[in-house]
Structures are given as C-alpha cells and as structure tokens.
C-alpha atoms as a PDB file:
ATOM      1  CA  UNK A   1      38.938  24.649 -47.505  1.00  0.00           C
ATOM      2  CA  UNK A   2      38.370  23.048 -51.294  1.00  0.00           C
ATOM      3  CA  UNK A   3      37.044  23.851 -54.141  1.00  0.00           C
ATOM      4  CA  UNK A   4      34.631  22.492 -56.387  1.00  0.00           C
ATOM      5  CA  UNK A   5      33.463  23.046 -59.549  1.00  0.00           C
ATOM      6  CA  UNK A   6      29.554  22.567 -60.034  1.00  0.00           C
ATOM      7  CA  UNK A   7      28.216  22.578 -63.437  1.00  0.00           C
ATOM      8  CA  UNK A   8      24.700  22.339 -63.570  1.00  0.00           C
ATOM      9  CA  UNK A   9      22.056  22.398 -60.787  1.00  0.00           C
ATOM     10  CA  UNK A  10      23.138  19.780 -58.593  1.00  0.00           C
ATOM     11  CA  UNK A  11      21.147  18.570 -55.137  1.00  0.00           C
ATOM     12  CA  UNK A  12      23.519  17.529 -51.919  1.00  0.00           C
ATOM     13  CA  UNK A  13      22.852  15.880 -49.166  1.00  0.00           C
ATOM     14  CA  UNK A  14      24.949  17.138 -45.717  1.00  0.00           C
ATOM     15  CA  UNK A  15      27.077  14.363 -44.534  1.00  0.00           C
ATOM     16  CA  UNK A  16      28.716  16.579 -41.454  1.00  0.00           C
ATOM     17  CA  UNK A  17      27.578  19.914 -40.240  1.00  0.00           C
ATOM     18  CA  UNK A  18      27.702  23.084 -40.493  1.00  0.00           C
ATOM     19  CA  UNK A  19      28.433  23.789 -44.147  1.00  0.00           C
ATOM     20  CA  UNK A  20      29.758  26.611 -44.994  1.00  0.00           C
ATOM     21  CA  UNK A  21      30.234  27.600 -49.000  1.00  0.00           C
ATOM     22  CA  UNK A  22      31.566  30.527 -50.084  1.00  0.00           C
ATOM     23  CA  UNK A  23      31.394  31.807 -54.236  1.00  0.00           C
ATOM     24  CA  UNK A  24      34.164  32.312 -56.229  1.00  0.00           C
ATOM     25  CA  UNK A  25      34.805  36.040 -54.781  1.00  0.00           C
ATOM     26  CA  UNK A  26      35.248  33.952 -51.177  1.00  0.00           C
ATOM     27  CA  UNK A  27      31.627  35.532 -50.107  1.00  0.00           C
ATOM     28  CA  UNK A  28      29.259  34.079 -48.257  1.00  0.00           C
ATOM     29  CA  UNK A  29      26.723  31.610 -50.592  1.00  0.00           C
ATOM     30  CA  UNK A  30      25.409  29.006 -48.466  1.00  0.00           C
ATOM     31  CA  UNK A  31      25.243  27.638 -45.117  1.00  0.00           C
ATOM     32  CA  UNK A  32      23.164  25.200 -43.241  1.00  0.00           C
ATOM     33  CA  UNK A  33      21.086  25.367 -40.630  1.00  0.00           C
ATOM     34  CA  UNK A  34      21.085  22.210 -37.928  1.00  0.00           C
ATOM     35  CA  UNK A  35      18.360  20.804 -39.748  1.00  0.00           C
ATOM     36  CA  UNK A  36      19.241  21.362 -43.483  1.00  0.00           C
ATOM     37  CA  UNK A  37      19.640  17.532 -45.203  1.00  0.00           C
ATOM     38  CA  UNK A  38      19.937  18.239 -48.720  1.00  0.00           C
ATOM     39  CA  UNK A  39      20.501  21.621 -50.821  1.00  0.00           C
ATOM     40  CA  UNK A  40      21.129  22.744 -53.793  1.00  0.00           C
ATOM     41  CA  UNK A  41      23.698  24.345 -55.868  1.00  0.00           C
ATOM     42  CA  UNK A  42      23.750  26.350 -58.825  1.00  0.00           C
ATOM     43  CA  UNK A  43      26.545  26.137 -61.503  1.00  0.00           C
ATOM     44  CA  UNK A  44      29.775  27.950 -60.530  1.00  0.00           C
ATOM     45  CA  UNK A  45      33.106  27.813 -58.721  1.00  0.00           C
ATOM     46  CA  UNK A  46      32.990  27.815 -54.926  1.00  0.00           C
ATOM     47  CA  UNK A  47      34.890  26.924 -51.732  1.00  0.00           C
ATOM     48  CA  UNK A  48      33.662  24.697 -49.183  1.00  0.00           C
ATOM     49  CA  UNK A  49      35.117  25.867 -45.908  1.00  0.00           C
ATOM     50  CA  UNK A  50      32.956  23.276 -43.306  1.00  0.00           C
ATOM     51  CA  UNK A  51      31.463  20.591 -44.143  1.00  0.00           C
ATOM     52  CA  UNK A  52      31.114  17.708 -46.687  1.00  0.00           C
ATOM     53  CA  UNK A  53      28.410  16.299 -48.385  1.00  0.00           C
ATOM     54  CA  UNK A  54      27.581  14.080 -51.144  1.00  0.00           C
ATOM     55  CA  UNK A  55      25.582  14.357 -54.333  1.00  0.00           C
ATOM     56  CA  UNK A  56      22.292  13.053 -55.094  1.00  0.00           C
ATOM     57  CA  UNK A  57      20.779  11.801 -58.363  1.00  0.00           C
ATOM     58  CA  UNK A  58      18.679  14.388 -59.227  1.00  0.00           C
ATOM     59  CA  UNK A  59      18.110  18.099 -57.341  1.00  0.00           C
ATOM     60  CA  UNK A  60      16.228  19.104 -54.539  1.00  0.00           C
ATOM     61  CA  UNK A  61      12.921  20.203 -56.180  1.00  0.00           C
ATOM     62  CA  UNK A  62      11.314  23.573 -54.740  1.00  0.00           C
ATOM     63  CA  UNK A  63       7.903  24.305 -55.916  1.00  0.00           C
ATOM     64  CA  UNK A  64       7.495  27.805 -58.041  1.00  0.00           C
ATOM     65  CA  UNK A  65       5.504  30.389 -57.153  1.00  0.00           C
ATOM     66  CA  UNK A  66       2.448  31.197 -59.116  1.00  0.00           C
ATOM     67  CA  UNK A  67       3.044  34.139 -60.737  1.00  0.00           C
ATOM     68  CA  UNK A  68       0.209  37.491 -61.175  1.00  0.00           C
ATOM     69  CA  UNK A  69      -1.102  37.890 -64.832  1.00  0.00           C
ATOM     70  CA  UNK A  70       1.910  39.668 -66.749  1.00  0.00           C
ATOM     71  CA  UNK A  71       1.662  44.010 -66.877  1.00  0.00           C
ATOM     72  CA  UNK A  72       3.200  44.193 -69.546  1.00  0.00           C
ATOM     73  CA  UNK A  73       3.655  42.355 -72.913  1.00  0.00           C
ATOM     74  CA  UNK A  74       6.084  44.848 -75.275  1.00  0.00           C
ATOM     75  CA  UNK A  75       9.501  44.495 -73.757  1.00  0.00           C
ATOM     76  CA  UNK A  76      11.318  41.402 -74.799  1.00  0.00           C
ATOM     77  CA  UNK A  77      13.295  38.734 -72.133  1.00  0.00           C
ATOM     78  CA  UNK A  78      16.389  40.423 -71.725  1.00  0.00           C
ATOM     79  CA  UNK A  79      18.644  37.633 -71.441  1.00  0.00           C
ATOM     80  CA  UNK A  80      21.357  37.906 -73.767  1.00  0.00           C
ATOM     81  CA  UNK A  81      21.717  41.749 -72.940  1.00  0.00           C
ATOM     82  CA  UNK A  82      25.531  43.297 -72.170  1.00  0.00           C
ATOM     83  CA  UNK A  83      25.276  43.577 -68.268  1.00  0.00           C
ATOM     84  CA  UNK A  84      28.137  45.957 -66.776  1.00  0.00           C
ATOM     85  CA  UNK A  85      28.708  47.680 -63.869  1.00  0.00           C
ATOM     86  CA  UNK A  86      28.638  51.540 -63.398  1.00  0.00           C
ATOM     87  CA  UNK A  87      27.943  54.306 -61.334  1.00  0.00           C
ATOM     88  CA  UNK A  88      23.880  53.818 -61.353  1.00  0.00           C
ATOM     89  CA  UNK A  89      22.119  55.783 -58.789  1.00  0.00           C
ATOM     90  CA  UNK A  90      19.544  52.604 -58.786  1.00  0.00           C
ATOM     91  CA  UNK A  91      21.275  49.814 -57.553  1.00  0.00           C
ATOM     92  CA  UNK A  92      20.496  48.301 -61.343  1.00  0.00           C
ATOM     93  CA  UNK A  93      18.868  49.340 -64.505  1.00  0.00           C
ATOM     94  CA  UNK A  94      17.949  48.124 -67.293  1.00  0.00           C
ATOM     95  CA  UNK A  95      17.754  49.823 -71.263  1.00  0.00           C
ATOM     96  CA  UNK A  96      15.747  48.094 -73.052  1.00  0.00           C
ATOM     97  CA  UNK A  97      16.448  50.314 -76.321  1.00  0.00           C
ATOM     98  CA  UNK A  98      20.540  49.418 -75.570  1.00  0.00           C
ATOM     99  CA  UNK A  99      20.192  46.855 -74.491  1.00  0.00           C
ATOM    100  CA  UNK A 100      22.252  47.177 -71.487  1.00  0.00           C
ATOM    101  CA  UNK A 101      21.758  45.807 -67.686  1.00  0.00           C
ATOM    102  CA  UNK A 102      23.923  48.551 -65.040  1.00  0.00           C
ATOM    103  CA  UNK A 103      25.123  47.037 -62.159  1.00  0.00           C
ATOM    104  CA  UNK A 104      26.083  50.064 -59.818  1.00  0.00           C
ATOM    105  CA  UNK A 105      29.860  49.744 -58.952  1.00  0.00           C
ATOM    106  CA  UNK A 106      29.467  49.003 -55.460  1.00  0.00           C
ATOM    107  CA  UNK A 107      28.215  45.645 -55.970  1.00  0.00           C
ATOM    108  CA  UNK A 108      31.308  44.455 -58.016  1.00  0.00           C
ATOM    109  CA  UNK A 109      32.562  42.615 -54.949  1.00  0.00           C
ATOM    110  CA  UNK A 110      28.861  41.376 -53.985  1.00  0.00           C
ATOM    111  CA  UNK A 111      27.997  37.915 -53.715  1.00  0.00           C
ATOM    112  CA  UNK A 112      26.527  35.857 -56.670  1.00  0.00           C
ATOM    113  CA  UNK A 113      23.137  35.554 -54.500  1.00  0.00           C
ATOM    114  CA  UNK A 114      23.061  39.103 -54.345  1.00  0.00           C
ATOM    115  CA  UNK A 115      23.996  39.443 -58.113  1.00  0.00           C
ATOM    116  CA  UNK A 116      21.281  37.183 -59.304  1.00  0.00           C
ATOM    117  CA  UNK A 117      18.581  38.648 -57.419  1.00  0.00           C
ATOM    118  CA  UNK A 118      19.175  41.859 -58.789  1.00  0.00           C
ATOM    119  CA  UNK A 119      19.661  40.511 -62.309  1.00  0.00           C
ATOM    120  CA  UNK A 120      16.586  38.477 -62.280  1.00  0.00           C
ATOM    121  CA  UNK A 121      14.404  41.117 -60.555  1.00  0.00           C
ATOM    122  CA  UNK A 122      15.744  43.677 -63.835  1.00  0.00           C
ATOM    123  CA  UNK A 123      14.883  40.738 -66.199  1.00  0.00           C
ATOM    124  CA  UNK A 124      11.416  40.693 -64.450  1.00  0.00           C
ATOM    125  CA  UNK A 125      10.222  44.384 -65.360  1.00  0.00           C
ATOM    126  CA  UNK A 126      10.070  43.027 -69.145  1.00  0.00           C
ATOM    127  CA  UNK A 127       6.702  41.528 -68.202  1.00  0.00           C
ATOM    128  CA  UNK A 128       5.960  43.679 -64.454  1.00  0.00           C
ATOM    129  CA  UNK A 129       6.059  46.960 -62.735  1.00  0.00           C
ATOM    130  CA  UNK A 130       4.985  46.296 -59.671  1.00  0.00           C
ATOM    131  CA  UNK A 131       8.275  45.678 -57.803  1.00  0.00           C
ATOM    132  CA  UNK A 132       7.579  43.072 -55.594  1.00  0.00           C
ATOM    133  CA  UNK A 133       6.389  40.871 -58.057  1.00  0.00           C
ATOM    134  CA  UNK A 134       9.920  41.166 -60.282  1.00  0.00           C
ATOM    135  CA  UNK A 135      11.309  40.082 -56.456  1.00  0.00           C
ATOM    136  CA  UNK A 136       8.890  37.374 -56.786  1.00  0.00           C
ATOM    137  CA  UNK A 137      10.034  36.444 -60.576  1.00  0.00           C
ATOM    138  CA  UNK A 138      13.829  36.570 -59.416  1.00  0.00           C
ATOM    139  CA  UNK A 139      12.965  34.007 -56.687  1.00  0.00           C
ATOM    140  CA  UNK A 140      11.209  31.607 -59.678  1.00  0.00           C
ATOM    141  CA  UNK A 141      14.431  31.890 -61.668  1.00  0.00           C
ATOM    142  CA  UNK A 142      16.631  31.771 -59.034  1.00  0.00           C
ATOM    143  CA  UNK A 143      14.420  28.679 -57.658  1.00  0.00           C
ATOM    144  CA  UNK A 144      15.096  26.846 -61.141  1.00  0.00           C
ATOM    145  CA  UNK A 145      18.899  27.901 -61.442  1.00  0.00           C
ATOM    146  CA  UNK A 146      19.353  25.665 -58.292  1.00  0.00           C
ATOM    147  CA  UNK A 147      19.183  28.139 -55.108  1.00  0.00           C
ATOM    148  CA  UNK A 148      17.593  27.232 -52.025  1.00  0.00           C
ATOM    149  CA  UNK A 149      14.795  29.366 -50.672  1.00  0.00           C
ATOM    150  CA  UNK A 150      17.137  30.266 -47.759  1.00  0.00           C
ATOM    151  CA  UNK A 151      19.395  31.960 -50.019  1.00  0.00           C
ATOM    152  CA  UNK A 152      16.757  33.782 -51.726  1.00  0.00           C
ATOM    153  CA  UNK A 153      15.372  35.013 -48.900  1.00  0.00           C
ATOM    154  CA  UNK A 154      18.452  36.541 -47.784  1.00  0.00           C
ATOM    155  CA  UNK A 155      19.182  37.956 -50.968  1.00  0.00           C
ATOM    156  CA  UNK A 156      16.434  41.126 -50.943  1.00  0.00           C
ATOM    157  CA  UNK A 157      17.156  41.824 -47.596  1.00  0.00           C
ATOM    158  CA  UNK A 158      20.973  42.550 -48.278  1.00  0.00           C
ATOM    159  CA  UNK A 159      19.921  44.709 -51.068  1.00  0.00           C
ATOM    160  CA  UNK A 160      16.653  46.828 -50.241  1.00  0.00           C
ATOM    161  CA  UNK A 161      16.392  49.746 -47.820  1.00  0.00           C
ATOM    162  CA  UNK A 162      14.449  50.013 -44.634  1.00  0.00           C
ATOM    163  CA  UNK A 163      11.774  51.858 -46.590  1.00  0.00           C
ATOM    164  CA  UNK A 164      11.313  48.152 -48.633  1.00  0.00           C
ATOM    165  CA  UNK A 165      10.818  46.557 -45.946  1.00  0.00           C
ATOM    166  CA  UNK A 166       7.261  45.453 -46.941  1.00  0.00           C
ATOM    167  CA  UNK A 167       8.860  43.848 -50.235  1.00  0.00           C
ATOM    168  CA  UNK A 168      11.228  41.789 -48.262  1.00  0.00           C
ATOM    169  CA  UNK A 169       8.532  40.412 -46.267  1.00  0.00           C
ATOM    170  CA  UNK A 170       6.295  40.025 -48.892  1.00  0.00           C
ATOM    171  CA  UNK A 171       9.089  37.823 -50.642  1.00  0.00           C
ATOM    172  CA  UNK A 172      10.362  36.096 -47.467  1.00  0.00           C
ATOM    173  CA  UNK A 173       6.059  35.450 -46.235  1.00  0.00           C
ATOM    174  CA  UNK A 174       5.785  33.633 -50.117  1.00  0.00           C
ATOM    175  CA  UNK A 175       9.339  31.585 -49.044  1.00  0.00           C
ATOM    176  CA  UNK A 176       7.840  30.228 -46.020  1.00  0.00           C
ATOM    177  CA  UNK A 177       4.633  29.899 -47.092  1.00  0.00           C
ATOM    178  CA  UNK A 178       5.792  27.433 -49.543  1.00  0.00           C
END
C-alpha cells in the first residue's frame, strides 16, 4: 500500500489490475472492474492498495447530464456554507437562513463518495425540490470534480432506503444511459 497525493482532477490509465483505492479514512473509493482502462480521480489523499497506473495528459471526460428547468430561483449556491456534523434526523440538511450544511453524526467515518453525494445533492435543493433531480445535480458536480460514473452510482445506493429505491435507479438508468 502507498499513498498519493492528487491535486486536481487527474485521468489514469490501469497499468496492472485490480485497483483498489481507498480515501484518506482507509474506505473504499475506487476499484476497477476487468475492463476499466482509464479513471479518474478527484483531489485528495488516498491509498492505493492493488494496482498501479499511470497518469494521462488530460482527464477522462464524462459527458453531463442535461439538467430539468431549475424550481426554484431564490436560494443562493451554498458553497461556502459551514458544513458540520450533528445529530440530524435527515441524513443532511441544509439552512439556508444560517447558513449551515448538517451532516448527521453517523456519517463522520463515511467515505468521501458518500460525503459528496450528500453534499452536492443539499447544494442542489438551492435551485430543485424534486429529489431525484438534486441526485441528478450531485452526479453533474461530482462528474466535473473528477469521479467516475461507477462511483457515483454507488454512492445513492449506500445512502437511500429501500423505500428510494426508484431514485437510485433513476440515477443509476441516467449513468448507464450515458
């Protein structure tokens, strides 16, 4: 196992399989299938624990999804508000009057996949209300912040109940559509 240190969104191609990358709280982030050749990663701190592979000139590009006509147009783009994590009987909020984004506790230890879904999908409900549409806008930010669709499509159904189960396909249909 190594580490590496990734600062902006960098494509990869595999050089020896599988790979196997964990984030910097040694939780799963990304792994290859047999037929994964190049990938992308994010900025952050991770370990590679199988694998190597070797960087390419410019990142793997992933088209976005077209996104519904906006349902709402009052709430400003919450990203520079304090994001913390507390008991939250949602899994995450956000207060736009704070402003504040509330993590509930139990994902302190999640993985950074997991993280940025939710964080993206709260950022979302500044311009939607229809949830699977923010789970739609997380995968467009998540998309440009250098995850692979894999990843994303993984990331809802960690998260979400059986009783979302329609929003997870939804999200993973758009993924493989694409």
């Amino acid at each position: 196992m190594y580490p590496i240190t990734v600062t902006k969104k960098t494509g990869y191609r595999a050089t020896s399989y599988p790979i196997v990358i964990k984030d910097s709280k040694y939780n799963d982030f990304f792994a290859t299938k047999p037929e994964t050749e190049t990938f992308n990663l994010p900025p952050g701190n991770y370990m590679v624990e199988r694998g190597t592979f070797a960087e390419l000139e410019k990142p793997v590009k992933y088209k976005l999804f077209q996104m519904p006509f906006p349902q709402r147009f009052f709430y400003p783009i919450p990203y520079n508000y304090e994001v913390v994590f507390a008991p939250n009987p949602s899994k995450c909020s956000i207060f736009w009057d704070v402003p504040l984004i509330v993590f509930d506790t139990q994902y302190q230890n999640a993985s950074q996949v997991v993280l940025d879904f939710l964080y993206f999908h709260e950022v979302a409900h500044c311009r939607y209300t229809t949830e699977k549409y923010c789970d739609l806008y997380a995968a467009n930010e998540m998309l440009k912040a250098g995850y692979n669709p894999i990843q994303i499509g993984l990331a809802p159904a960690l998260t979400l109940s059986e009783a979302q189960d329609d929003r997870v396909e939804y999200l993973i249909n758009k993924l493989q559509a694409a």
